[in-house]
PDB file of N, CA and C in Angstrom:
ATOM      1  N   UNK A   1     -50.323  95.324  46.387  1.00  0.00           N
ATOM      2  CA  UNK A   1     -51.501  95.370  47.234  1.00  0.00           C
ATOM      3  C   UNK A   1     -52.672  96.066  46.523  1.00  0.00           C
ATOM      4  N   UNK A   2     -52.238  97.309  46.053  1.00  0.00           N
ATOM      5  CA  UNK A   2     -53.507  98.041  45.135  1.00  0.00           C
ATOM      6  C   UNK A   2     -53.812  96.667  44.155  1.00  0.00           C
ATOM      7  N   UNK A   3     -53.268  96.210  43.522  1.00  0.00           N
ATOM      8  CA  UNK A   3     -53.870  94.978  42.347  1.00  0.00           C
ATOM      9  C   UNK A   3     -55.021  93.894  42.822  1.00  0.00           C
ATOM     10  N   UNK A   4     -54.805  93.442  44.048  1.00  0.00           N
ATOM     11  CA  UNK A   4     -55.502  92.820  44.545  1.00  0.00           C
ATOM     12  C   UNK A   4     -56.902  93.196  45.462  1.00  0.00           C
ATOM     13  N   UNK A   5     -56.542  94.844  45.612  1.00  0.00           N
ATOM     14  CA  UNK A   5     -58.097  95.155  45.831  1.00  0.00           C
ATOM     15  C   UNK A   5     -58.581  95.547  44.794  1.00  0.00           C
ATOM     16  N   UNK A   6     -57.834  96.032  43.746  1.00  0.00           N
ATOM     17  CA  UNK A   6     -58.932  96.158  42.198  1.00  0.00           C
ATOM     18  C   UNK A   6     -59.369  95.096  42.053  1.00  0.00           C
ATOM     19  N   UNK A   7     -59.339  93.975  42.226  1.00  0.00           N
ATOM     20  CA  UNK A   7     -59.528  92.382  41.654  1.00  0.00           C
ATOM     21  C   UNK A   7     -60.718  91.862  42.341  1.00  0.00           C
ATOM     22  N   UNK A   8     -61.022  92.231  43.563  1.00  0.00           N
ATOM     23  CA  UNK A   8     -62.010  92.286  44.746  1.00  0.00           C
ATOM     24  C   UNK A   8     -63.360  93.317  44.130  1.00  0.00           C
ATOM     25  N   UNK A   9     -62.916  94.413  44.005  1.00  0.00           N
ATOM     26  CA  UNK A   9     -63.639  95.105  43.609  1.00  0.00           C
ATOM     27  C   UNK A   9     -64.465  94.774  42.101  1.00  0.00           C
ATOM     28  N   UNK A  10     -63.447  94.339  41.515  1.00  0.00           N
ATOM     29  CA  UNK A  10     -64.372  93.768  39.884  1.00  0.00           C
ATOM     30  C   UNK A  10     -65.125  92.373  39.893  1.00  0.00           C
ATOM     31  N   UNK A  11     -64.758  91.822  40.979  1.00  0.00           N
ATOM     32  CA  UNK A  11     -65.144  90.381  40.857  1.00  0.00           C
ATOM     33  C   UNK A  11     -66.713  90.763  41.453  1.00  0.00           C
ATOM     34  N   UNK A  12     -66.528  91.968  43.267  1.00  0.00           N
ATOM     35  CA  UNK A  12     -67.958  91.951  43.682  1.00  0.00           C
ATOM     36  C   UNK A  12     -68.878  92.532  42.874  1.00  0.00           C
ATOM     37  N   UNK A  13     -68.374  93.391  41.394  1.00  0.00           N
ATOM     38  CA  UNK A  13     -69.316  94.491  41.032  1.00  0.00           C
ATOM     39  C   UNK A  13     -69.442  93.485  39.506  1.00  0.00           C
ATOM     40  N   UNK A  14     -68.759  92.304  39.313  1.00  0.00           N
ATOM     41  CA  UNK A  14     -69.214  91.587  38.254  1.00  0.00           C
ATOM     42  C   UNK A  14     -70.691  90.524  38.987  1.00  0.00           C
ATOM     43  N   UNK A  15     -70.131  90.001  40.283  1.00  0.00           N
ATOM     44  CA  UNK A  15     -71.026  88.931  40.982  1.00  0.00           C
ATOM     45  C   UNK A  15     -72.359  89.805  41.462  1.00  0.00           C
ATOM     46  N   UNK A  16     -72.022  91.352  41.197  1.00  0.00           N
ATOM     47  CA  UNK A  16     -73.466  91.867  41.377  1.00  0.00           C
ATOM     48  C   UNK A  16     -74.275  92.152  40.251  1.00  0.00           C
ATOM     49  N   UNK A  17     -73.398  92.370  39.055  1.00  0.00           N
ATOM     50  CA  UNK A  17     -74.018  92.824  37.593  1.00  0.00           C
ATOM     51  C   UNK A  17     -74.518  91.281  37.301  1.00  0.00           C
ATOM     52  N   UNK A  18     -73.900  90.372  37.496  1.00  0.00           N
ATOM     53  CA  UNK A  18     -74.347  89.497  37.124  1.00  0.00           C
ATOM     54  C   UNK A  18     -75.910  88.569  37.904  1.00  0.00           C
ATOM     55  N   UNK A  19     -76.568  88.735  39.099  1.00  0.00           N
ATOM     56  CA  UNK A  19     -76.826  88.495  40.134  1.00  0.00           C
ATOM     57  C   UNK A  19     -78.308  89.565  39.241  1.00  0.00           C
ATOM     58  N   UNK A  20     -77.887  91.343  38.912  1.00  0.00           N
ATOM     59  CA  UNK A  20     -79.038  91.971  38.769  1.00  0.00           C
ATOM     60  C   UNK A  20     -79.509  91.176  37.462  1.00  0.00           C
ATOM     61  N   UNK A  21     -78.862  91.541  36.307  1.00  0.00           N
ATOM     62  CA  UNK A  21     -79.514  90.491  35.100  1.00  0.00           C
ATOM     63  C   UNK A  21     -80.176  89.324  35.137  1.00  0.00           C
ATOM     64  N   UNK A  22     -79.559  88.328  36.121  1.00  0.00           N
ATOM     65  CA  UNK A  22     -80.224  87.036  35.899  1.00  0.00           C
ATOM     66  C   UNK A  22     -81.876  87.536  36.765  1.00  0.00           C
ATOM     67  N   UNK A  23     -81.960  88.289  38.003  1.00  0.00           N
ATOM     68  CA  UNK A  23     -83.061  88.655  38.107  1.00  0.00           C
ATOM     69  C   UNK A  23     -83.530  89.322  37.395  1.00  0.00           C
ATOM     70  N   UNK A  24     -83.397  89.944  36.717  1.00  0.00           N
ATOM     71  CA  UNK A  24     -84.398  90.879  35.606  1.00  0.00           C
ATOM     72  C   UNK A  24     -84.742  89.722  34.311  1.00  0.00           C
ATOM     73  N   UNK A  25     -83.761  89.265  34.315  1.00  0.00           N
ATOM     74  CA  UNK A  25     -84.436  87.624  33.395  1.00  0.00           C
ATOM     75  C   UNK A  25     -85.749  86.973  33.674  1.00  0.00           C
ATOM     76  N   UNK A  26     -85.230  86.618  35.022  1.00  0.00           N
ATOM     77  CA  UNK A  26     -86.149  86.134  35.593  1.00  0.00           C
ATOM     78  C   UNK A  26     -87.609  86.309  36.264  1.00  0.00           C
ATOM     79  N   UNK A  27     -88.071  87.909  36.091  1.00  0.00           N
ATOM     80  CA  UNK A  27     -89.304  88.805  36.176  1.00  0.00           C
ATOM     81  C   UNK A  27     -89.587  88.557  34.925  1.00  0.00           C
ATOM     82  N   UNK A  28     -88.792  88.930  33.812  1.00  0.00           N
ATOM     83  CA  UNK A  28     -89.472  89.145  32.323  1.00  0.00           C
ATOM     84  C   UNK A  28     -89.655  87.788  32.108  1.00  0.00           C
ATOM     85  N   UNK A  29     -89.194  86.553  32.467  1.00  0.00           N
ATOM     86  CA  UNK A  29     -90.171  85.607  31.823  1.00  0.00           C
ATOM     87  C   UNK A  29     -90.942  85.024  32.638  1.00  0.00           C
ATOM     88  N   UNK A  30     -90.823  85.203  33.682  1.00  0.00           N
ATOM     89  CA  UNK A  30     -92.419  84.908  34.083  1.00  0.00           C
ATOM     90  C   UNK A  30     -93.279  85.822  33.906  1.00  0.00           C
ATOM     91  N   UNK A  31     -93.120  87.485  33.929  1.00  0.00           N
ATOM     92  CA  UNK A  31     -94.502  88.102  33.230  1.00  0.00           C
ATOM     93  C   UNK A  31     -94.611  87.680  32.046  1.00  0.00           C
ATOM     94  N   UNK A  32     -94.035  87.134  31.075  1.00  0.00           N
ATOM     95  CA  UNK A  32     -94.376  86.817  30.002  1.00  0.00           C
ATOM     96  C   UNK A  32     -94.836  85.249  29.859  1.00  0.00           C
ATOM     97  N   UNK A  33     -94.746  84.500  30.522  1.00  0.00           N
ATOM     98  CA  UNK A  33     -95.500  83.304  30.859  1.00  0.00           C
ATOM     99  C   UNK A  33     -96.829  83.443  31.129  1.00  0.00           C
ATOM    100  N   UNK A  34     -97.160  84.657  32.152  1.00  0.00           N
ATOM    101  CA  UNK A  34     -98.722  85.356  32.607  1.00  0.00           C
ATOM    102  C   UNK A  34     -99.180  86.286  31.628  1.00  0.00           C
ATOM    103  N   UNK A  35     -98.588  86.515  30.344  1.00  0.00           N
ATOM    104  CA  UNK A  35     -99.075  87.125  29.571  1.00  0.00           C
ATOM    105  C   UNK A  35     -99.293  86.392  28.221  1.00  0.00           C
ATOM    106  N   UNK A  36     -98.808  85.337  28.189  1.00  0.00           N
ATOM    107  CA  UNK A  36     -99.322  84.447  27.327  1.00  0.00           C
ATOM    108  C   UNK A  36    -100.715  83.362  28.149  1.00  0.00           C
ATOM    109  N   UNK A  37    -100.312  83.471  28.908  1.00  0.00           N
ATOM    110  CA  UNK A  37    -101.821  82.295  29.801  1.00  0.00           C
ATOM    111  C   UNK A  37    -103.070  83.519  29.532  1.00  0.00           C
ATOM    112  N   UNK A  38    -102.976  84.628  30.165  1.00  0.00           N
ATOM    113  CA  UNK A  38    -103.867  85.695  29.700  1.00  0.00           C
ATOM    114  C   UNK A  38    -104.598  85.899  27.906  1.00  0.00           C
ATOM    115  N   UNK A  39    -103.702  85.677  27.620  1.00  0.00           N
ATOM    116  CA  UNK A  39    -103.623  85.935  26.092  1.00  0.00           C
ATOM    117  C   UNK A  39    -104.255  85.007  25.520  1.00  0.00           C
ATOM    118  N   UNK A  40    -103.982  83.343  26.054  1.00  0.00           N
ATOM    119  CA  UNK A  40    -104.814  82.818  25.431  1.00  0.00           C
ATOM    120  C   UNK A  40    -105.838  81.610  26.195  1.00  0.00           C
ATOM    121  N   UNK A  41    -106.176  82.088  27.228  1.00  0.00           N
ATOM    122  CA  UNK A  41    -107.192  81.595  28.087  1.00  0.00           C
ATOM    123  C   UNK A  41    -108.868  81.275  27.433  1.00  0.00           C
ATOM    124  N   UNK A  42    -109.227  81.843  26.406  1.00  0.00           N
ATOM    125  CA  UNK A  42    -110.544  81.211  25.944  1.00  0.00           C
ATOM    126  C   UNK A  42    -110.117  80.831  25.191  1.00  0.00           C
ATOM    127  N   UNK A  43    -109.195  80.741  24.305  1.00  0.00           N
ATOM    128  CA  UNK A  43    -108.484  80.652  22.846  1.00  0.00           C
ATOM    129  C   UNK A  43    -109.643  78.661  21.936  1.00  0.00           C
ATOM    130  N   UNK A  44    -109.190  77.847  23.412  1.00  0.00           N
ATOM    131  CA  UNK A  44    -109.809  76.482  23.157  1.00  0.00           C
ATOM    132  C   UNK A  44    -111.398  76.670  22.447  1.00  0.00           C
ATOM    133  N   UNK A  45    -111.831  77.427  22.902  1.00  0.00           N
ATOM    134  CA  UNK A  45    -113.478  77.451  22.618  1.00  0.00           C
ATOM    135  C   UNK A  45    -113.836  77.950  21.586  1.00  0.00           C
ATOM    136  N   UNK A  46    -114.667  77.392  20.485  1.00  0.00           N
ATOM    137  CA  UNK A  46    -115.374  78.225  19.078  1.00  0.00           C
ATOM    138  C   UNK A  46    -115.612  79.333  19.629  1.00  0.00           C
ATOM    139  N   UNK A  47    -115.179  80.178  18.530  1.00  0.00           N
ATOM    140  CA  UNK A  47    -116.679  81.340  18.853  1.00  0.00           C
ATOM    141  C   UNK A  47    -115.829  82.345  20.023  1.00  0.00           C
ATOM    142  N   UNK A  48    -114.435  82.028  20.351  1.00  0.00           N
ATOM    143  CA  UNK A  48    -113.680  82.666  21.393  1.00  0.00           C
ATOM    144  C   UNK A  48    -113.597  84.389  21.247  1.00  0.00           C
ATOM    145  N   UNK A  49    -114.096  84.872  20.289  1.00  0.00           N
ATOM    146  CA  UNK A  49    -113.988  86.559  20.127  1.00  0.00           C
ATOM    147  C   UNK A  49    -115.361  86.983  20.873  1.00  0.00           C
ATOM    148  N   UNK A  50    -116.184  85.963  21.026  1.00  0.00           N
ATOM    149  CA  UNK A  50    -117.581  86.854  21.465  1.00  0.00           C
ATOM    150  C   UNK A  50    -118.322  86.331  22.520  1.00  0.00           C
ATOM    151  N   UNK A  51    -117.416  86.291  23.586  1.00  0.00           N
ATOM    152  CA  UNK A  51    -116.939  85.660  24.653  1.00  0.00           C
ATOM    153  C   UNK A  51    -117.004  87.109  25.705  1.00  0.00           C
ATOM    154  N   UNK A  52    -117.903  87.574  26.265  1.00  0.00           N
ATOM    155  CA  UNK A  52    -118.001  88.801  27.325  1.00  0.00           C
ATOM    156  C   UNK A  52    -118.267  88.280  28.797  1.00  0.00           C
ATOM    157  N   UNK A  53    -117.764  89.546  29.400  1.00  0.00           N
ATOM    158  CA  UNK A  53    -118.127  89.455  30.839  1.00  0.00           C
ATOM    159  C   UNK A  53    -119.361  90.553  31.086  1.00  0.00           C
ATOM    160  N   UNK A  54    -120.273  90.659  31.814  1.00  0.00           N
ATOM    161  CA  UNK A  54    -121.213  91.562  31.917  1.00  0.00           C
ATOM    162  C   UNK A  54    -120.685  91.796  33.571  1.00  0.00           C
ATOM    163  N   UNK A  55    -120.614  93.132  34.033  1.00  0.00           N
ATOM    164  CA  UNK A  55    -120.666  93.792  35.119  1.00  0.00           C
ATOM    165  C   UNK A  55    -122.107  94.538  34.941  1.00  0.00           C
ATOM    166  N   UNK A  56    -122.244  95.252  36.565  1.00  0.00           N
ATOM    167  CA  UNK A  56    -123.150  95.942  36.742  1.00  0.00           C
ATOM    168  C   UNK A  56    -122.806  96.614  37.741  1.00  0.00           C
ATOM    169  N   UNK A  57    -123.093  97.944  38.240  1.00  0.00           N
ATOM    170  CA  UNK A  57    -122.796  98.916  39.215  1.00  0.00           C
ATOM    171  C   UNK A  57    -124.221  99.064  39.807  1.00  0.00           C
ATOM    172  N   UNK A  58    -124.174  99.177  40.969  1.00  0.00           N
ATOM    173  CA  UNK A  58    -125.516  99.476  41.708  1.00  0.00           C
ATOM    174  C   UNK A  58    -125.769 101.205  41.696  1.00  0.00           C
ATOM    175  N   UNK A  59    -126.800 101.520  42.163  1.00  0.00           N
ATOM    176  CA  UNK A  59    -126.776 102.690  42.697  1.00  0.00           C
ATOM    177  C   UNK A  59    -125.891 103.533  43.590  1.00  0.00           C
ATOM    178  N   UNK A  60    -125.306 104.504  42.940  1.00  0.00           N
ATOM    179  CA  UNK A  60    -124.676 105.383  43.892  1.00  0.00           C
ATOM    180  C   UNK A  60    -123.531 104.965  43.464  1.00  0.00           C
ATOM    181  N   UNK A  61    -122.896 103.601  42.657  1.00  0.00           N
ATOM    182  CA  UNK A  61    -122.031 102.956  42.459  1.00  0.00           C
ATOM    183  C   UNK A  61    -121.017 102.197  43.478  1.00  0.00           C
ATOM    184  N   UNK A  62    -122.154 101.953  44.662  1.00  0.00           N
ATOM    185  CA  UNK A  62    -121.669 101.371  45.983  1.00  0.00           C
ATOM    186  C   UNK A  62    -121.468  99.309  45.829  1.00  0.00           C
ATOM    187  N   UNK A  63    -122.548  99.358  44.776  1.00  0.00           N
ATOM    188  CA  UNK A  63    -122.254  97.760  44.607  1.00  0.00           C
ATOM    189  C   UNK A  63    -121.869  97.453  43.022  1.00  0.00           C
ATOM    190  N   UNK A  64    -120.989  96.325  42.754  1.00  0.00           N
ATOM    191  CA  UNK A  64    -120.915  96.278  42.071  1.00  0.00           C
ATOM    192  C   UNK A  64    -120.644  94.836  41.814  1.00  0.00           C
ATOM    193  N   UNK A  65    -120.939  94.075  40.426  1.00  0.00           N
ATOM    194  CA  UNK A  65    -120.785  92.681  40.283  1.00  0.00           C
ATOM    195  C   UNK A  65    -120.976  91.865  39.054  1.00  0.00           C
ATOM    196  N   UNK A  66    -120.359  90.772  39.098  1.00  0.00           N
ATOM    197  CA  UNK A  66    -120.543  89.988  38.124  1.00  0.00           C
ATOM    198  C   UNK A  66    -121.036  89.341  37.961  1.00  0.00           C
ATOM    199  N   UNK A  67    -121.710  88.912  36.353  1.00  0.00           N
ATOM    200  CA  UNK A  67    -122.198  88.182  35.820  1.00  0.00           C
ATOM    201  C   UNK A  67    -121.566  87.172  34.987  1.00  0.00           C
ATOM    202  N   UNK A  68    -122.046  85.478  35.095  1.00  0.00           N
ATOM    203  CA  UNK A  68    -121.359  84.835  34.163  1.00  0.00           C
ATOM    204  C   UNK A  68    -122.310  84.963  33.266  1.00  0.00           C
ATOM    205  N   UNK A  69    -121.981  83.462  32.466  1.00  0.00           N
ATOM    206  CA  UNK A  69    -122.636  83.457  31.475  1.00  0.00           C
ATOM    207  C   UNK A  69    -124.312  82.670  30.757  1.00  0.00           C
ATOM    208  N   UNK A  70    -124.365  82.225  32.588  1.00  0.00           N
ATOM    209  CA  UNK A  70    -125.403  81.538  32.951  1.00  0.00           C
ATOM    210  C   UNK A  70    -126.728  82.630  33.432  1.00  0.00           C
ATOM    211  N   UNK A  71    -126.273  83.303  33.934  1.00  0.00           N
ATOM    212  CA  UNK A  71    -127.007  84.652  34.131  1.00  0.00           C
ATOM    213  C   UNK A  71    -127.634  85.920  33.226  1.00  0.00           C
ATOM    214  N   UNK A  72    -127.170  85.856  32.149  1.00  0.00           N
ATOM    215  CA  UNK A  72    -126.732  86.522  31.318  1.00  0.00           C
ATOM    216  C   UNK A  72    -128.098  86.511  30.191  1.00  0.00           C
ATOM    217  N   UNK A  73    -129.048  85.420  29.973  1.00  0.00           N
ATOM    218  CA  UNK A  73    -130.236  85.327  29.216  1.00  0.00           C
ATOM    219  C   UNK A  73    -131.201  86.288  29.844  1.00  0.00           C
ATOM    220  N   UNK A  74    -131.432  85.540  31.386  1.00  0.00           N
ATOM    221  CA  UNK A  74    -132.103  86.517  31.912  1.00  0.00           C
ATOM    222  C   UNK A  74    -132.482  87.859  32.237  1.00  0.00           C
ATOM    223  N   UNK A  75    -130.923  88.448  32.385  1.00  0.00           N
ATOM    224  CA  UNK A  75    -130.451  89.252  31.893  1.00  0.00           C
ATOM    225  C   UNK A  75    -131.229  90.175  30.938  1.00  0.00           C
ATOM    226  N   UNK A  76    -130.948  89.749  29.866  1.00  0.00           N
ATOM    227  CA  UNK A  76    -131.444  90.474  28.673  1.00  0.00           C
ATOM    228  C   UNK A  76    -132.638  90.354  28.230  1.00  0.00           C
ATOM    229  N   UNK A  77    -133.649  89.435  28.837  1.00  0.00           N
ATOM    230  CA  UNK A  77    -134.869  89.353  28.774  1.00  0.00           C
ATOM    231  C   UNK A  77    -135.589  90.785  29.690  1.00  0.00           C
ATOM    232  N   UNK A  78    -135.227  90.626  30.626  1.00  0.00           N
ATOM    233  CA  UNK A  78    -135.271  92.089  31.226  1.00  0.00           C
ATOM    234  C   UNK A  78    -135.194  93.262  30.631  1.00  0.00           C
ATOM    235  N   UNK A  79    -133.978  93.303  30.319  1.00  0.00           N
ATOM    236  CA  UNK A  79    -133.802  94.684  29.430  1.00  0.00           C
ATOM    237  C   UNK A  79    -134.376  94.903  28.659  1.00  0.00           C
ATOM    238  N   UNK A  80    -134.573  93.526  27.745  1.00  0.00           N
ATOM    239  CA  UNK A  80    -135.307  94.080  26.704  1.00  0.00           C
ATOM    240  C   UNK A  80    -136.979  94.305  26.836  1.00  0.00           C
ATOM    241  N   UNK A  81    -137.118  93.848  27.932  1.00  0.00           N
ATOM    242  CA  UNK A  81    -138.541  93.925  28.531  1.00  0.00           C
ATOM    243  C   UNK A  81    -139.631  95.026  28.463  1.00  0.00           C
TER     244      UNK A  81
END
């Protein structure tokens, strides 16, 4: 009788070791699927290193926002104004 609850016992604590791994598999490659899409998301385009986002903070630092890259001449006509 003891043999057959050791046998119970290794099978549930294998069907659980086995159960945690395949999920921990399965986190690490999908963050690593989202870390390659990240990684190379402008990659297609010339010129992909000099490629920015412009933010701006309002006063008080209550607003804050983005700029593409359509915005972005004007932008600097200003500044440099």
């Amino acid at each position: 009788m003891r043999h057959i609850r050791f046998n119970r016992h290794t099978i549930f604590s294998s069907a659980l070791n086995l159960s945690g791994l395949t999920i921990a598999i399965s986190v690490f490659l999908i963050l690593m699927v989202q870390v390659l899409y990240d990684w190379r998301y402008d990659r297609c385009y010339p010129g992909h290193e000099d490629i920015y986002r412009l933010e701006c903070t309002g006063v008080g630092g209550t607003e804050a926002g983005t700029y593409m890259a359509s915005f972005s001449r004007p932008m600097i006509e200003e500044i440099k104004g």
